[in-house]
C-alpha atoms as a PDB file:
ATOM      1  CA  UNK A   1     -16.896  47.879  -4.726  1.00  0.00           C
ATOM      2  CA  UNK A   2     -18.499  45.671  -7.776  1.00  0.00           C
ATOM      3  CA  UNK A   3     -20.358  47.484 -10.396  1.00  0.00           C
ATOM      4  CA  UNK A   4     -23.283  45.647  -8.555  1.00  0.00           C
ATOM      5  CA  UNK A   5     -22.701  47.446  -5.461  1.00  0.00           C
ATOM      6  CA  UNK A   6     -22.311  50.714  -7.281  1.00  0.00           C
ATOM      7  CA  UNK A   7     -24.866  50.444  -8.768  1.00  0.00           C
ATOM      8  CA  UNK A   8     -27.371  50.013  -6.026  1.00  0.00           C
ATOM      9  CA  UNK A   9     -26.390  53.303  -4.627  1.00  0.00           C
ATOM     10  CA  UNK A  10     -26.692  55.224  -7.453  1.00  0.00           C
ATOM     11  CA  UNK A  11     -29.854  54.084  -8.774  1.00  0.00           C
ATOM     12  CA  UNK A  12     -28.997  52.646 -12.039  1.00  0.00           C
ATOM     13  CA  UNK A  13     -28.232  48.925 -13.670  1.00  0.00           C
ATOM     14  CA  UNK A  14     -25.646  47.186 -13.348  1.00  0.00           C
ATOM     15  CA  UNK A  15     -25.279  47.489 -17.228  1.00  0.00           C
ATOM     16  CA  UNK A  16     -25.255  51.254 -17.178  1.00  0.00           C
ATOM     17  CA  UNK A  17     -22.204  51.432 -14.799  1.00  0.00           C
ATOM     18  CA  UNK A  18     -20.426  49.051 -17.261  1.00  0.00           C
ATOM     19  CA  UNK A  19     -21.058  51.267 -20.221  1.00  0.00           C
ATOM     20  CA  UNK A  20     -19.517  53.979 -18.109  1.00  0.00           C
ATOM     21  CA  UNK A  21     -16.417  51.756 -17.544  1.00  0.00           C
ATOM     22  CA  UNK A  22     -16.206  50.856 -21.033  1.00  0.00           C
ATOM     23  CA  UNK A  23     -16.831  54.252 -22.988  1.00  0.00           C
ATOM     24  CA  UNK A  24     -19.856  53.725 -24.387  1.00  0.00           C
ATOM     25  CA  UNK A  25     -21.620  56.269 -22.463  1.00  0.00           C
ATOM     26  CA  UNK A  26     -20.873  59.246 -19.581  1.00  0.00           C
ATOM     27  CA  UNK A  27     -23.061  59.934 -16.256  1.00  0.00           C
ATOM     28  CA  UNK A  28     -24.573  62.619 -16.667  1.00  0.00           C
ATOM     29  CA  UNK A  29     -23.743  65.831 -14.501  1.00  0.00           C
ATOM     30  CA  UNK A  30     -25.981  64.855 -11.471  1.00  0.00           C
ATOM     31  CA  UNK A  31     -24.630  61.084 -11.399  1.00  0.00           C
ATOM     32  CA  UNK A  32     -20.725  62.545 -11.902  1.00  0.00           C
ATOM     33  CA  UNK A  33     -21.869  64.186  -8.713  1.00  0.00           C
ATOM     34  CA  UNK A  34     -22.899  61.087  -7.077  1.00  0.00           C
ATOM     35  CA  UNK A  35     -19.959  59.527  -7.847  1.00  0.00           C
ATOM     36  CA  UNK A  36     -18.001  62.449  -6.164  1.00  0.00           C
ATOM     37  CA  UNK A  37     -19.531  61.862  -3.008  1.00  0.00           C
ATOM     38  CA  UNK A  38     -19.260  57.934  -2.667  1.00  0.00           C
ATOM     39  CA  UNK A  39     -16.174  58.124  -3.893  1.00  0.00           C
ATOM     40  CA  UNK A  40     -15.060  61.479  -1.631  1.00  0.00           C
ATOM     41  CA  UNK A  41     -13.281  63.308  -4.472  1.00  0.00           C
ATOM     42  CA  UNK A  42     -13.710  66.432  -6.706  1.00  0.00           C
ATOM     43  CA  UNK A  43     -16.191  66.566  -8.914  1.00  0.00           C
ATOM     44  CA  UNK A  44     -13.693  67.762 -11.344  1.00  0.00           C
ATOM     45  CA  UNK A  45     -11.503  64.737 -11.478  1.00  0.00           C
ATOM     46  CA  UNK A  46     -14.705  62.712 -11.898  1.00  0.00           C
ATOM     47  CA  UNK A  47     -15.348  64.401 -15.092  1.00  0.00           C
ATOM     48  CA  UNK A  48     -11.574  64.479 -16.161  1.00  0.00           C
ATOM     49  CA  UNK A  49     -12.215  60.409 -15.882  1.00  0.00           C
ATOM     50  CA  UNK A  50     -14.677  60.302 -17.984  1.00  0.00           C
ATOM     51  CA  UNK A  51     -13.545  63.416 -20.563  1.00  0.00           C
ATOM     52  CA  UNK A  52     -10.028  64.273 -20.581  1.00  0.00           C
ATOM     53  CA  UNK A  53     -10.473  67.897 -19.958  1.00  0.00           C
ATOM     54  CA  UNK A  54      -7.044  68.865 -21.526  1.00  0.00           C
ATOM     55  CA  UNK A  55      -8.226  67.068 -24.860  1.00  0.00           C
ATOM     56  CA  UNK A  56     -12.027  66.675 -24.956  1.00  0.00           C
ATOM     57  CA  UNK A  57     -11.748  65.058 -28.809  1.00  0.00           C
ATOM     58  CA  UNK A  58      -9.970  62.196 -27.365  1.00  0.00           C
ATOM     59  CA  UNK A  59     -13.021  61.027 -25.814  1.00  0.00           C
ATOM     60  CA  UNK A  60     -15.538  59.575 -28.455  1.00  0.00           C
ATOM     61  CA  UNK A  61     -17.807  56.869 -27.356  1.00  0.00           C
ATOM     62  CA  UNK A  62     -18.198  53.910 -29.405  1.00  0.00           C
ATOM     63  CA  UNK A  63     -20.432  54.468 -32.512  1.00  0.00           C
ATOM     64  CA  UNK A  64     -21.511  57.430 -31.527  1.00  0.00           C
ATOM     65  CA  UNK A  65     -20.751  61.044 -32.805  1.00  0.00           C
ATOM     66  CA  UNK A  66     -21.764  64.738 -32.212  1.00  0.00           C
ATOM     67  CA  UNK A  67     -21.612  66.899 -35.633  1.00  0.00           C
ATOM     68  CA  UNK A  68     -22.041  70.672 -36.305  1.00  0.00           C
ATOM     69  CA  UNK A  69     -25.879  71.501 -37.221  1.00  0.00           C
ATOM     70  CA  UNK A  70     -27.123  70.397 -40.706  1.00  0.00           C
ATOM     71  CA  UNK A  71     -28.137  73.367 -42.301  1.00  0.00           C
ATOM     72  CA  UNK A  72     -31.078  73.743 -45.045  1.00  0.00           C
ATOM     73  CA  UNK A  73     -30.312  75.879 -48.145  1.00  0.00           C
ATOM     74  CA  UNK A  74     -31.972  76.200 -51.343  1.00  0.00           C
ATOM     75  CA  UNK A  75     -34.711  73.127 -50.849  1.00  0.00           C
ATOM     76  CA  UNK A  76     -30.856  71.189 -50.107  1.00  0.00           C
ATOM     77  CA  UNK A  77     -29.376  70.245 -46.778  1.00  0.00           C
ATOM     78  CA  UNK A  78     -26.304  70.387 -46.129  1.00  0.00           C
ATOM     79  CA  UNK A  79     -24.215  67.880 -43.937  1.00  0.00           C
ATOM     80  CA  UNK A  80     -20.786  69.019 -41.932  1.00  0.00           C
ATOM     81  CA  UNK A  81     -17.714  67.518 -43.880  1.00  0.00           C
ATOM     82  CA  UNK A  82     -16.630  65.628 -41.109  1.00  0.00           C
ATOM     83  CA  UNK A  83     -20.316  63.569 -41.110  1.00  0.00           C
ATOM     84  CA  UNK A  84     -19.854  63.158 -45.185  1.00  0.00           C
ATOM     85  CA  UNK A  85     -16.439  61.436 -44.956  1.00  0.00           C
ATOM     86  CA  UNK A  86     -17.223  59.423 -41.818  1.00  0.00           C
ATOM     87  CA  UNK A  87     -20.222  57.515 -43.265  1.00  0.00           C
ATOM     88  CA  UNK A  88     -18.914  57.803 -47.096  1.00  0.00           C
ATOM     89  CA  UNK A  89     -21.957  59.903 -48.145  1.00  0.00           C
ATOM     90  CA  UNK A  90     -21.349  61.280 -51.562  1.00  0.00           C
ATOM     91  CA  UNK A  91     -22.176  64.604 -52.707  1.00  0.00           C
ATOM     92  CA  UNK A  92     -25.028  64.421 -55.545  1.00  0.00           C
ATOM     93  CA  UNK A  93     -25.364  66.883 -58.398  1.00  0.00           C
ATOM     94  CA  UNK A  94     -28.954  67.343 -60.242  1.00  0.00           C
END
């Protein structure tokens, strides 16, 4: 079946299907149930495809990341460690 094909009967572009293929994005839940029933399996292992269960950090789509809340404190906000070091933000003293 071409991504084409796919995506007819599901509704979506062409492109979308792609990004699915590629990492850029997931299907949501509804859609990972689609693809359980045209493709006749579990949906389950259509959601272990597209986020290894057993490690669910290994999947990261491309520039794209999920951080811990900021939090406000004093008039300051404060921005999870991980967000800092990934886009080299510097912490500022007054």
């Amino acid at each position: 079946m071409t991504q084409e094909d796919l995506a007819e009967k599901m509704g979506v572009s062409r492109q979308t299907i792609a990004k699915w293929e590629n990492g850029e994005s997931v299907p949501n839940v509804v859609k990972c149930n689609e693809l359980a029933e045209i493709f006749d399996i579990e949906l389950q292992s259509v959601a272990s495809l597209f986020l290894n269960l057993k490690d669910q950090d290994s999947f990261k789509p491309k520039d794209k990341y999920i951080f811990e809340k900021c939090i406000v404190k004093d008039s300051k906000i404060i921005i999870p460690d991980e967000a800092m070091a990934i886009f080299n933000i510097k912490t500022v003293m007054n």
